[in-house]
N, C-alpha and C. Protein backbone atom coordinates (compact mmCIF):
# COMPACT_ATOMS: atom_id res chain seq x y z
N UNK A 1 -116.38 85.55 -77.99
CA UNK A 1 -116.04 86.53 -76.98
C UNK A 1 -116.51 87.90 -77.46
N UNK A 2 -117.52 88.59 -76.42
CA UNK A 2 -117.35 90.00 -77.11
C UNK A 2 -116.83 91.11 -76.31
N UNK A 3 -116.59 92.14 -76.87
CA UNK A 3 -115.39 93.08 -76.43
C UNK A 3 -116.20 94.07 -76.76
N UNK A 4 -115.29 94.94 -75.83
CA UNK A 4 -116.42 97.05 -75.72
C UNK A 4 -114.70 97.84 -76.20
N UNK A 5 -114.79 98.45 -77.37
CA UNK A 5 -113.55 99.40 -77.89
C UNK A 5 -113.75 100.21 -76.01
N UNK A 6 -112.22 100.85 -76.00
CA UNK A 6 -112.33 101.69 -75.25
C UNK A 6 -111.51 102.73 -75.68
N UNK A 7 -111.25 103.71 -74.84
CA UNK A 7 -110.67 105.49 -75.54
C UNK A 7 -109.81 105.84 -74.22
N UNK A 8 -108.37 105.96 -74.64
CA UNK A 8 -107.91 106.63 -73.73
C UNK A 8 -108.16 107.96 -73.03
N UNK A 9 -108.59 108.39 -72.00
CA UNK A 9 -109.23 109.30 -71.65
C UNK A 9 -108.35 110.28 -70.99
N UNK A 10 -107.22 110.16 -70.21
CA UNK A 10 -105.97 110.76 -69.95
C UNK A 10 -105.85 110.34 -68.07
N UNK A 11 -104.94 110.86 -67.61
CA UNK A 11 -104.42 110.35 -65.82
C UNK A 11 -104.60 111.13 -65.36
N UNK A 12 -104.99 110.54 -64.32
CA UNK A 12 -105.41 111.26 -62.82
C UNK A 12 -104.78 111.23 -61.51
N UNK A 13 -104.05 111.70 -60.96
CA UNK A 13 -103.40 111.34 -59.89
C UNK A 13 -103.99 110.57 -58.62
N UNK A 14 -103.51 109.92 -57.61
CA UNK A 14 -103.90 109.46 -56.86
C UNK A 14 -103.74 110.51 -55.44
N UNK A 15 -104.54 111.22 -54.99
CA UNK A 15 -104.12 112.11 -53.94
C UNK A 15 -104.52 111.41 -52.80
N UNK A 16 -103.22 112.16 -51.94
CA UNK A 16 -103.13 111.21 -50.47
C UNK A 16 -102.84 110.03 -50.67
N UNK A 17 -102.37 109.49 -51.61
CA UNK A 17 -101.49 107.90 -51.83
C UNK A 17 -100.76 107.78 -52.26
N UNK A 18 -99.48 106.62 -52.55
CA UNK A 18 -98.73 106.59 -52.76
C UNK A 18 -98.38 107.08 -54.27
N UNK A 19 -96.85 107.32 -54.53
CA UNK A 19 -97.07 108.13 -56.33
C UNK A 19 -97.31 106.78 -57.12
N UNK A 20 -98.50 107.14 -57.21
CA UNK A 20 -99.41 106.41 -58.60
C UNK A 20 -100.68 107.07 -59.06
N UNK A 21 -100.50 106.82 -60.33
CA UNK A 21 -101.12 107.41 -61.36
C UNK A 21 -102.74 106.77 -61.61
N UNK A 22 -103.82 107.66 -62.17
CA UNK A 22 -104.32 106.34 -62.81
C UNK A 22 -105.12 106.55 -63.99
N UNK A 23 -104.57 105.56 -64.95
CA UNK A 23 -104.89 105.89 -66.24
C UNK A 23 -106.43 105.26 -66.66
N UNK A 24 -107.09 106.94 -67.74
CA UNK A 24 -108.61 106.37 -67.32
C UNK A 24 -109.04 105.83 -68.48
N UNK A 25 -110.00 104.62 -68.75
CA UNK A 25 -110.16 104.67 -70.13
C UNK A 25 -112.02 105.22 -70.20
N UNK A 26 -112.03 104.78 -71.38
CA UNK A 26 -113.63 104.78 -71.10
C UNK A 26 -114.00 104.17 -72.44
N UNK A 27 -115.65 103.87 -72.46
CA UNK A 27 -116.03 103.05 -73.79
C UNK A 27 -116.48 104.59 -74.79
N UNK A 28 -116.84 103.63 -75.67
CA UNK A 28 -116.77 105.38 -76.69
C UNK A 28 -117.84 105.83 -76.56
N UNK A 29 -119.44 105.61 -75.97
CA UNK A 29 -119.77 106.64 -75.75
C UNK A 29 -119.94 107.87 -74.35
N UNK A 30 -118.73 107.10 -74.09
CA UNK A 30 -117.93 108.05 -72.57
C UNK A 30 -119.21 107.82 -71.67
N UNK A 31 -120.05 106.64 -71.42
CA UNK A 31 -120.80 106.54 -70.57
C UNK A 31 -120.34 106.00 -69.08
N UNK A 32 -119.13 104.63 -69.23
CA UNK A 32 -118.76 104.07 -67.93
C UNK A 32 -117.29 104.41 -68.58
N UNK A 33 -116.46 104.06 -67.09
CA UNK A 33 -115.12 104.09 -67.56
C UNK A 33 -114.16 103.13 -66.16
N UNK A 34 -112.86 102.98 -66.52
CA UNK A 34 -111.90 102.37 -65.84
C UNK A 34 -110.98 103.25 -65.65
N UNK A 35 -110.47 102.19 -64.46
CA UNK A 35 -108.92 103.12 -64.06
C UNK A 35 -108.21 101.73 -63.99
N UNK A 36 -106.69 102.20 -64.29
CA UNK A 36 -105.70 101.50 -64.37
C UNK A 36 -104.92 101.75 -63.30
N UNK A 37 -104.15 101.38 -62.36
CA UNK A 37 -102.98 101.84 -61.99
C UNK A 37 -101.81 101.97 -62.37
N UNK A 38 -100.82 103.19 -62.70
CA UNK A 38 -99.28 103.15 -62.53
C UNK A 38 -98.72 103.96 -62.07
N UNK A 39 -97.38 103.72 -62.25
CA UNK A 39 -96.51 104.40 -61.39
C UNK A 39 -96.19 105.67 -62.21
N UNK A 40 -95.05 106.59 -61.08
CA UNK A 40 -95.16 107.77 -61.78
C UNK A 40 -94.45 107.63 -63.35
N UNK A 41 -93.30 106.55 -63.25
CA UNK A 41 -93.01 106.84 -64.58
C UNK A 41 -93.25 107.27 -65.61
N UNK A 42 -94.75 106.03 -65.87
CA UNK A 42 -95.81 105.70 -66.59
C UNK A 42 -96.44 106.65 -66.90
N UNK A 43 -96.78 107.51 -65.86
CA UNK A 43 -97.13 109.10 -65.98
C UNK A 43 -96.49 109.98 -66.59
N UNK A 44 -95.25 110.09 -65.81
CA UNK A 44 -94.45 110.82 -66.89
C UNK A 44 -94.55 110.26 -68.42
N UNK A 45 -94.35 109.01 -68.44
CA UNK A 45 -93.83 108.82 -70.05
C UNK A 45 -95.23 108.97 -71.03
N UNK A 46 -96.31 109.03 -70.25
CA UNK A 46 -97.43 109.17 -71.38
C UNK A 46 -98.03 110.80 -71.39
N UNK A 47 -97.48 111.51 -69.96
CA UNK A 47 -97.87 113.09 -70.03
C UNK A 47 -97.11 113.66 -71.21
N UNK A 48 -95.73 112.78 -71.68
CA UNK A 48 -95.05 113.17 -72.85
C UNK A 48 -95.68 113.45 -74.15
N UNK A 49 -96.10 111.99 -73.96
CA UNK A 49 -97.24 111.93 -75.51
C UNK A 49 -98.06 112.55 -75.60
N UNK A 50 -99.19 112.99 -74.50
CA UNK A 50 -100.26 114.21 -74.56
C UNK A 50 -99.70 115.33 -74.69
N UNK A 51 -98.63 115.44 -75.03
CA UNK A 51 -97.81 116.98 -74.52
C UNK A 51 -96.99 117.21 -76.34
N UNK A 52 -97.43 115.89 -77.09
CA UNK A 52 -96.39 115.85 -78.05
C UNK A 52 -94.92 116.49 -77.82
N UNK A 53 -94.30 116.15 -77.12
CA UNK A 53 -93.31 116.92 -77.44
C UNK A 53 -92.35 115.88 -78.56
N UNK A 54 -91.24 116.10 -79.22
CA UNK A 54 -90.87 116.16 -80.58
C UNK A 54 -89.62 115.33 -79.52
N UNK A 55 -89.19 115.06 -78.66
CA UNK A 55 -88.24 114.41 -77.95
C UNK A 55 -88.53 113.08 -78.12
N UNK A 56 -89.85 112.69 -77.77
CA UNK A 56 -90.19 110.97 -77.46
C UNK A 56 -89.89 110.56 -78.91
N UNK A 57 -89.60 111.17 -80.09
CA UNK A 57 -89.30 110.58 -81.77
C UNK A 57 -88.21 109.45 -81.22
N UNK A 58 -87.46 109.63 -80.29
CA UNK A 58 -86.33 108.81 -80.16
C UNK A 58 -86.53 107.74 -79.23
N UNK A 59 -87.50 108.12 -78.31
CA UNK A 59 -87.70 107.02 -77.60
C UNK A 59 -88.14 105.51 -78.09
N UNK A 60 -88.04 104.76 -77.09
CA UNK A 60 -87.96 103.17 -77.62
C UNK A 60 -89.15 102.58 -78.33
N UNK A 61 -90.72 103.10 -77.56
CA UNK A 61 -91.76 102.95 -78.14
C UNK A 61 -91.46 103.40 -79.67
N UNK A 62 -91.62 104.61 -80.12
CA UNK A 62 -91.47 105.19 -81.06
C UNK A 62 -90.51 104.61 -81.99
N UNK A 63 -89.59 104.25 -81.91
CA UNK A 63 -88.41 103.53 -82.72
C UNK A 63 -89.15 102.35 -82.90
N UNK A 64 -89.34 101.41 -82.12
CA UNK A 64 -89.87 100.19 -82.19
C UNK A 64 -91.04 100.16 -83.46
N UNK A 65 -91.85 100.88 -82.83
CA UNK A 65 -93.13 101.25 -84.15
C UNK A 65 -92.70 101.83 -85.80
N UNK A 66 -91.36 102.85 -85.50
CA UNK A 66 -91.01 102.67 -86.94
C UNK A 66 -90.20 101.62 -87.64
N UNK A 67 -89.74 100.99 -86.93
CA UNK A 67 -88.86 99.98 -87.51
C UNK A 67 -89.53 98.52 -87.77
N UNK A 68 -91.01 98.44 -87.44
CA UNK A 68 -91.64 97.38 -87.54
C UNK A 68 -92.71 98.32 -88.00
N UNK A 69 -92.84 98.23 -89.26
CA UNK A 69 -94.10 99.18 -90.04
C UNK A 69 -95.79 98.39 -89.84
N UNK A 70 -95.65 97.03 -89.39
CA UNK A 70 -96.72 96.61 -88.93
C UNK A 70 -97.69 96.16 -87.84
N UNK A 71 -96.77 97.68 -87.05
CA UNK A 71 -97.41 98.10 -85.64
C UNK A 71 -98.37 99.05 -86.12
N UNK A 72 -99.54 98.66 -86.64
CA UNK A 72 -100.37 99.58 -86.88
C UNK A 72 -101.99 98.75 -86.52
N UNK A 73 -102.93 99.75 -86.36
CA UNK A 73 -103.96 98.94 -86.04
C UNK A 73 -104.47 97.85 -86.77
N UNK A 74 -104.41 98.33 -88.15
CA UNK A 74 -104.51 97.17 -88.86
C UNK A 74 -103.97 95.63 -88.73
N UNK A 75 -102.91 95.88 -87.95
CA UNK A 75 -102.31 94.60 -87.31
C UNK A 75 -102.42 94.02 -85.82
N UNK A 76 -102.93 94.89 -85.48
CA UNK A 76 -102.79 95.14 -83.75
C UNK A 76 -103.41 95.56 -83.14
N UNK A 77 -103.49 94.91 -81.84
CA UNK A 77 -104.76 95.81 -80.85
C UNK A 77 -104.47 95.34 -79.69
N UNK A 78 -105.14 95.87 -78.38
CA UNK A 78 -104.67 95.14 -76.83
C UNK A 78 -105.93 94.73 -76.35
N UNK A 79 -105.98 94.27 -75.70
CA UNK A 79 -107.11 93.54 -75.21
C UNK A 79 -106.93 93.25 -73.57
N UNK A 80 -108.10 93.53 -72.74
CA UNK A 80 -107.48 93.78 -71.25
C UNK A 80 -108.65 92.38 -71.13
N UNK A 81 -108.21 91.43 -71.00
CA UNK A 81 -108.92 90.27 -70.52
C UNK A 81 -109.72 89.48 -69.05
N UNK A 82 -108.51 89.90 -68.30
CA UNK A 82 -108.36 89.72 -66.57
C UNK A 82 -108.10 90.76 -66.02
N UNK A 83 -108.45 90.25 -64.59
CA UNK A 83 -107.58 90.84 -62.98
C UNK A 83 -106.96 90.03 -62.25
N UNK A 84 -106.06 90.51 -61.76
CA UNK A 84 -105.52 89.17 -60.95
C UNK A 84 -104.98 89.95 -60.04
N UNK A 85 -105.38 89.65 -58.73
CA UNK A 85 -104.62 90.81 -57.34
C UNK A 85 -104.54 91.88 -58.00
N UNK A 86 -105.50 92.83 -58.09
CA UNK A 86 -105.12 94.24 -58.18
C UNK A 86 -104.53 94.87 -59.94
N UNK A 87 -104.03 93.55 -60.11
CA UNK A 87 -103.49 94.15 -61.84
C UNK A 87 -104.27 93.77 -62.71
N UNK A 88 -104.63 94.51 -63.68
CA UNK A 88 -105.28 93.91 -65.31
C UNK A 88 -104.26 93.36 -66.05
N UNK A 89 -104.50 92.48 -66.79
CA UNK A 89 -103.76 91.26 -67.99
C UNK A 89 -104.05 92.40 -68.82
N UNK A 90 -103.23 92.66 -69.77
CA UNK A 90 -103.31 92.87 -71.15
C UNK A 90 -102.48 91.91 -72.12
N UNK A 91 -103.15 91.96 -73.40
CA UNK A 91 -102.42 91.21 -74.66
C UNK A 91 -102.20 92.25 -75.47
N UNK A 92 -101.24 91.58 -76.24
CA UNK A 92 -101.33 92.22 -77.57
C UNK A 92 -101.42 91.66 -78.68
N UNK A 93 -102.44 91.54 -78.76
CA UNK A 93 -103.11 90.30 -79.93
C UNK A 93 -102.42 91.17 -81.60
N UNK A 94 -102.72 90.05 -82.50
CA UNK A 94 -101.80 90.25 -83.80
C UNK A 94 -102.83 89.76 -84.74
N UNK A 95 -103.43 90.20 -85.40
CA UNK A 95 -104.77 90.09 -86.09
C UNK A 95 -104.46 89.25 -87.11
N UNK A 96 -102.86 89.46 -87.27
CA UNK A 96 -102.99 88.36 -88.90
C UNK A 96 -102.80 87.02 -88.40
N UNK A 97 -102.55 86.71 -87.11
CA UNK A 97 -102.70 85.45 -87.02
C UNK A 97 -103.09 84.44 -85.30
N UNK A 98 -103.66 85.41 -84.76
CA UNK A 98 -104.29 85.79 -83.64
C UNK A 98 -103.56 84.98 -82.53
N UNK A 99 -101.83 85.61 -82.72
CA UNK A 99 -100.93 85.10 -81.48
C UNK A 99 -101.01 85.91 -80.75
N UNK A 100 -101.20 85.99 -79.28
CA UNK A 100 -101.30 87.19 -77.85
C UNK A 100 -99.79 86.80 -77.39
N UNK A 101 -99.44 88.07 -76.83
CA UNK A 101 -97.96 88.36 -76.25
C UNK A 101 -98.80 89.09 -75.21
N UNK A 102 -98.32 88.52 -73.74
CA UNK A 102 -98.79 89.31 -72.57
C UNK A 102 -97.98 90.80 -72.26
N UNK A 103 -98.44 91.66 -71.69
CA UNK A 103 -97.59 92.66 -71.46
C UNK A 103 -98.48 93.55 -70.04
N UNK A 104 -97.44 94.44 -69.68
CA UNK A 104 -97.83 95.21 -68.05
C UNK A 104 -99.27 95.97 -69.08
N UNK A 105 -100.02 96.14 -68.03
CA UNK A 105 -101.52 97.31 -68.64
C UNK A 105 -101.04 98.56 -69.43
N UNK A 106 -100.05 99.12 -68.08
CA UNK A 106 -99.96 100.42 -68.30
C UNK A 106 -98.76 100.74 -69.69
N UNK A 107 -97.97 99.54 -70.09
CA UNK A 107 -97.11 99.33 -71.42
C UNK A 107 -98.19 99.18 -72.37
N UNK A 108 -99.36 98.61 -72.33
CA UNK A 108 -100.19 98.53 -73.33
C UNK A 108 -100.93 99.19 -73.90
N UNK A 109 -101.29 100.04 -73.45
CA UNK A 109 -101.61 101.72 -73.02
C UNK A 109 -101.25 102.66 -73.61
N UNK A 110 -99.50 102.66 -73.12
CA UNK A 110 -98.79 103.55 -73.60
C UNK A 110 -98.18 103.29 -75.59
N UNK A 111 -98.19 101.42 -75.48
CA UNK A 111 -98.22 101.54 -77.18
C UNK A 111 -99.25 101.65 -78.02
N UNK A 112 -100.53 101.76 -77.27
CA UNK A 112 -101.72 101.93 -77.80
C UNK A 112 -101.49 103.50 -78.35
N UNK A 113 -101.25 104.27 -77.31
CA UNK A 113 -101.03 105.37 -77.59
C UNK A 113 -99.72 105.85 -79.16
N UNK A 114 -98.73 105.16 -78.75
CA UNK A 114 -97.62 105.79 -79.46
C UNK A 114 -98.06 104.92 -81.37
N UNK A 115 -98.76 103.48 -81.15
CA UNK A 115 -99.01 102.82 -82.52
C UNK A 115 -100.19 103.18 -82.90
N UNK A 116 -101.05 103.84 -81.84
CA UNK A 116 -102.57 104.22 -82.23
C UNK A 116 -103.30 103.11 -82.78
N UNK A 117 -103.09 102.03 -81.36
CA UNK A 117 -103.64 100.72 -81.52
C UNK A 117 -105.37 101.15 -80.51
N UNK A 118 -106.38 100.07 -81.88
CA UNK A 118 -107.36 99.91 -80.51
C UNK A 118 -107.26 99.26 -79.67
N UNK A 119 -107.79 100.06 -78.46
CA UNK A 119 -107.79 99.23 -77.27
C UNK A 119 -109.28 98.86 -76.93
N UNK A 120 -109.33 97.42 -76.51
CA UNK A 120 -110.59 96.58 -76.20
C UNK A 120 -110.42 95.82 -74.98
N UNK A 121 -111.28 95.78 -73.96
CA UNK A 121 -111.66 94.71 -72.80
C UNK A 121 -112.91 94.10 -73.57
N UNK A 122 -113.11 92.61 -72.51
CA UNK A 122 -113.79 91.76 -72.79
C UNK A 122 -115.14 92.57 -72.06
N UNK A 123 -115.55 92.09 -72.35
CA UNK A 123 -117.05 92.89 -72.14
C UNK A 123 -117.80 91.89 -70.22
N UNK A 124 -117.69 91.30 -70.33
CA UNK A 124 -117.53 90.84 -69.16
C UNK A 124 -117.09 91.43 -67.63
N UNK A 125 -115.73 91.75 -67.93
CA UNK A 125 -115.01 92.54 -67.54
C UNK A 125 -115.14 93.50 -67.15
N UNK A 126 -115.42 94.22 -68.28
CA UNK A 126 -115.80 95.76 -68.33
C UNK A 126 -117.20 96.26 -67.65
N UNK A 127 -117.94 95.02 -67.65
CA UNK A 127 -119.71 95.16 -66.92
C UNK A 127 -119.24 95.05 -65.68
N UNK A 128 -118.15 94.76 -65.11
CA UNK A 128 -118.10 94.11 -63.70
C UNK A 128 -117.20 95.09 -63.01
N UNK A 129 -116.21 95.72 -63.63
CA UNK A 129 -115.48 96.65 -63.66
C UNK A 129 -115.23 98.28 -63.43
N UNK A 130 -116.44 98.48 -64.30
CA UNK A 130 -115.99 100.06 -64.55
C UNK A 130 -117.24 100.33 -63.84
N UNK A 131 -117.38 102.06 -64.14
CA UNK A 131 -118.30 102.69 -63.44
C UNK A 131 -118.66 103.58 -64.15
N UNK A 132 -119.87 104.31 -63.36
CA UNK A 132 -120.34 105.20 -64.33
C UNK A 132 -119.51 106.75 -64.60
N UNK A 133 -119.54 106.84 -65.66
CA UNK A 133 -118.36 108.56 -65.79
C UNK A 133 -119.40 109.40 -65.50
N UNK A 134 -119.02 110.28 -64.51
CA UNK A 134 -119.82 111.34 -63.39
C UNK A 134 -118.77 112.65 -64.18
N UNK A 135 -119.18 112.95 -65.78
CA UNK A 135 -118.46 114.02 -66.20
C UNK A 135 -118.29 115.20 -65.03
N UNK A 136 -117.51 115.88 -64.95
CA UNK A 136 -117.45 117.00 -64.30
C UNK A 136 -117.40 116.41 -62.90
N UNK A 137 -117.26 115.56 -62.03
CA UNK A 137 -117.01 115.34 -60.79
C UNK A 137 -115.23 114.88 -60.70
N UNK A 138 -114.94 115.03 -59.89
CA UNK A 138 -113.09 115.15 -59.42
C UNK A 138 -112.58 113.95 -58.87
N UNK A 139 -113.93 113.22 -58.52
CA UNK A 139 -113.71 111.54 -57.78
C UNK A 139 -114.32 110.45 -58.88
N UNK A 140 -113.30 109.23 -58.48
CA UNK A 140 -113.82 108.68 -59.42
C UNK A 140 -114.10 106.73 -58.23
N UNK A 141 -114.41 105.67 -58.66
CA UNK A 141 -114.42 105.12 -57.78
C UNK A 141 -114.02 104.17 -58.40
N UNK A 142 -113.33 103.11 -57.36
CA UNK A 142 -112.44 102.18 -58.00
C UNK A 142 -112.98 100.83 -57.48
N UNK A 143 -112.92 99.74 -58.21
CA UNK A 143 -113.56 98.16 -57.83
C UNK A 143 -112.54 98.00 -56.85
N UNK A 144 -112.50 97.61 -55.33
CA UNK A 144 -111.71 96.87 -54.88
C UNK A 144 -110.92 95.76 -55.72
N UNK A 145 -111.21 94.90 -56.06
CA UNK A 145 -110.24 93.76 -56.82
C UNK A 145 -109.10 94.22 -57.73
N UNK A 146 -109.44 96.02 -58.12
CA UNK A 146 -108.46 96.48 -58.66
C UNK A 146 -107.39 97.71 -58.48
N UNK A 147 -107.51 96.97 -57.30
CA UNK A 147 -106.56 97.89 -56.47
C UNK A 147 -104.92 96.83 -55.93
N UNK A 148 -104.07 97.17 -55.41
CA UNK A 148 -102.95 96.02 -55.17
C UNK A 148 -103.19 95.75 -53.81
N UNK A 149 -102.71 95.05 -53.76
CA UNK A 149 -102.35 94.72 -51.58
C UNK A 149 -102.33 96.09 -50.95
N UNK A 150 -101.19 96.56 -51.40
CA UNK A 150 -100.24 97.65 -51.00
C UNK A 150 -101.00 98.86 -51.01
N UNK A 151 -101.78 99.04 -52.19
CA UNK A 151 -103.24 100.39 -51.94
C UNK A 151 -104.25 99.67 -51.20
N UNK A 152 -104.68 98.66 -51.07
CA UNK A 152 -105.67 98.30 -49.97
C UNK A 152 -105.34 98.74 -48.33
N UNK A 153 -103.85 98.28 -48.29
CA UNK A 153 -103.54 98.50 -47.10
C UNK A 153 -103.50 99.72 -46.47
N UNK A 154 -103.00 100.80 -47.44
CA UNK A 154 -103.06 102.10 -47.51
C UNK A 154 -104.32 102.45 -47.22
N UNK A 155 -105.20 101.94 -48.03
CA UNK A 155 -106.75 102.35 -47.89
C UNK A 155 -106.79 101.81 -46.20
N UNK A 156 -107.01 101.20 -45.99
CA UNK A 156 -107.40 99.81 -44.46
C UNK A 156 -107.23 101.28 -43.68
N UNK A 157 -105.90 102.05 -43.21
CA UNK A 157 -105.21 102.56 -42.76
C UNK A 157 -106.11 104.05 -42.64
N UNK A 158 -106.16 104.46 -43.79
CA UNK A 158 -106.84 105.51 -43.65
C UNK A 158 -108.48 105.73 -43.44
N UNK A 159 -108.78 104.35 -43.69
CA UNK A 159 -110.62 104.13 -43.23
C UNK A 159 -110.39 104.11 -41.85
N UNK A 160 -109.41 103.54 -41.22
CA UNK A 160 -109.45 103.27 -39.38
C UNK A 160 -109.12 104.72 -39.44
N UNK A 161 -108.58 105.68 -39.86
CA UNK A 161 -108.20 106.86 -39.25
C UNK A 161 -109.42 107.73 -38.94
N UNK A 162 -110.12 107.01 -40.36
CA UNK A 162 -111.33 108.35 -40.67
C UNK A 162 -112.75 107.82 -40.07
N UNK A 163 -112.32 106.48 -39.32
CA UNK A 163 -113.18 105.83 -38.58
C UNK A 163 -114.23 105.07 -39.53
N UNK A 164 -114.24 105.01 -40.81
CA UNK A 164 -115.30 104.32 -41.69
C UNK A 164 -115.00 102.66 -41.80
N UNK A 165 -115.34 102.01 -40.58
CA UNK A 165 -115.55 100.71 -39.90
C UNK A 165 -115.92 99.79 -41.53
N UNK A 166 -116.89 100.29 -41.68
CA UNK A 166 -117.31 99.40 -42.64
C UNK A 166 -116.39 99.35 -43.95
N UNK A 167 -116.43 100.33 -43.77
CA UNK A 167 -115.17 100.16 -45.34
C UNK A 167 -113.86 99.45 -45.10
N UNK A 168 -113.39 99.76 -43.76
CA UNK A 168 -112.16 98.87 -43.21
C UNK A 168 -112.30 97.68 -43.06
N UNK A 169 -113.71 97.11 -43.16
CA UNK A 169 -113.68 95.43 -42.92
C UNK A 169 -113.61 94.97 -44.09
N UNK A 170 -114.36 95.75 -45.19
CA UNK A 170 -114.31 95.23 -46.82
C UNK A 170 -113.28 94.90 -46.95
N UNK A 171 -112.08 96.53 -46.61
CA UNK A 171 -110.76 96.28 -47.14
C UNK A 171 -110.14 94.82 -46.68
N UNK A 172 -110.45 95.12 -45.31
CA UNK A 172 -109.27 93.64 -44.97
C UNK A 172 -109.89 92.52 -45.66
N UNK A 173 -111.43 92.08 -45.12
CA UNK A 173 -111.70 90.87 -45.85
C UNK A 173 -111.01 90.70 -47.11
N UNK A 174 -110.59 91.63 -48.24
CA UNK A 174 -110.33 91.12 -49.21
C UNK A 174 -108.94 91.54 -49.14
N UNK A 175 -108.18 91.90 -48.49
CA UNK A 175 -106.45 91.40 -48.19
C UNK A 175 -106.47 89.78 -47.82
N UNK A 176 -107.20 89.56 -46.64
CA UNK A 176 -106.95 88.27 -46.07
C UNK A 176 -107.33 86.79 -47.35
N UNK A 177 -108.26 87.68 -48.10
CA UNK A 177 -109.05 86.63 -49.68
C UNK A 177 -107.45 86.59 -50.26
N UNK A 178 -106.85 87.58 -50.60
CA UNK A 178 -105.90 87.47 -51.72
C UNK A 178 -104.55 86.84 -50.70
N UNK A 179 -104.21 86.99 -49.28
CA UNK A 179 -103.36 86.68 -48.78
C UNK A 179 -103.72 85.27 -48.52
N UNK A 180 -104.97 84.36 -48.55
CA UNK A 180 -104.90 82.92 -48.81
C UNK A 180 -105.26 82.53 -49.38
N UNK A 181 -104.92 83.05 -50.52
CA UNK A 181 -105.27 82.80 -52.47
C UNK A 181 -103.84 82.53 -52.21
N UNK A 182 -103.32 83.33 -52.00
CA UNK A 182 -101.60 82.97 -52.27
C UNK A 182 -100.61 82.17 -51.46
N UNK A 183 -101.28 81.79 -50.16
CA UNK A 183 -100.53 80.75 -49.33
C UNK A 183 -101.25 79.44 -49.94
N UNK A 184 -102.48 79.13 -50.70
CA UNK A 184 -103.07 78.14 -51.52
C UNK A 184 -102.26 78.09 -52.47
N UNK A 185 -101.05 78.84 -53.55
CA UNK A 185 -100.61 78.48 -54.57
C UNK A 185 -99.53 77.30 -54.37
């Protein structure tokens, strides 16, 4: 399997949509990059960490990482493998003996951040995925497949408003893909 390191790059809000966040990564030589979705929490709890403030010492991430001294990269890393409806899989693979524990993206992220774990997608993935980083532009563009129902629909909604036909058929075609993906389970 090969894998592209990536770099947390920091969040971007979602304007005109619902409160969600989206966290960007990119490969290291900041050529393409990803977005994640989360919620505001997620936002909040990682604007903390860019912000250092001296409060999060107590928080759970932070405790967790000191009390297990072999949350360190040397032991650890995440790995964004899949998509599935709208969400990325992450692991958290364990180098000394290469057991994966699944966890939410945006948790993987955030302990990447607090253990100063690398973070890696499969390279696969990441070719199919990301896009090119347009430094200095304010938009960024997102793969349909990684978006949820719930922002598609949002999207659907506002392409019929803004009359962009074609983009509204993409959207639905691929609601109606994932809505009998899931009456097939």
């Amino acid at each position: 399997m090969s894998k592209v390191q990536l770099v947390y790059v920091g969040i971007s809000e979602i304007v005109g949509g619902p409160e969600l966040g989206l966290l960007v990564l990119s490969n290291l030589s900041h050529t393409r990059q990803i977005a994640i979705v989360c919620d505001s929490h997620m936002e909040y709890e990682l604007g903390l960490r860019s912000d250092n403030l001296p409060v999060t010492a107590s928080f759970l991430p932070e405790v967790l990482c000191r009390v297990n001294p072999l949350m360190t990269s040397a032991h650890y890393e995440i790995l964004f493998n899949s998509i599935t409806d709208g969400q990325y899989k992450a692991l958290l693979v364990s180098k000394d003996d290469l057991s994966l524990t699944p966890m939410r993206a945006s948790d993987a992220i955030l302990l990447a951040q607090v253990a100063k774990l690398e973070i890696f997608m499969e390279e696969h993935l990441f070719q199919r995925q990301s896009v090119r980083n347009d430094t200095g532009k304010n938009k960024m563009a997102l793969p349909v497949n990684a978006l949820s129902v719930d922002m598609l629909r949002h999207a659907l909604d506002r392409a019929i408003e803004d009359e962009n036909y074609e983009l509204a058929s993409t959207l639905r075609d691929e609601i109606k893909k994932r809505e009998k993906g899931k009456s097939a389970d």
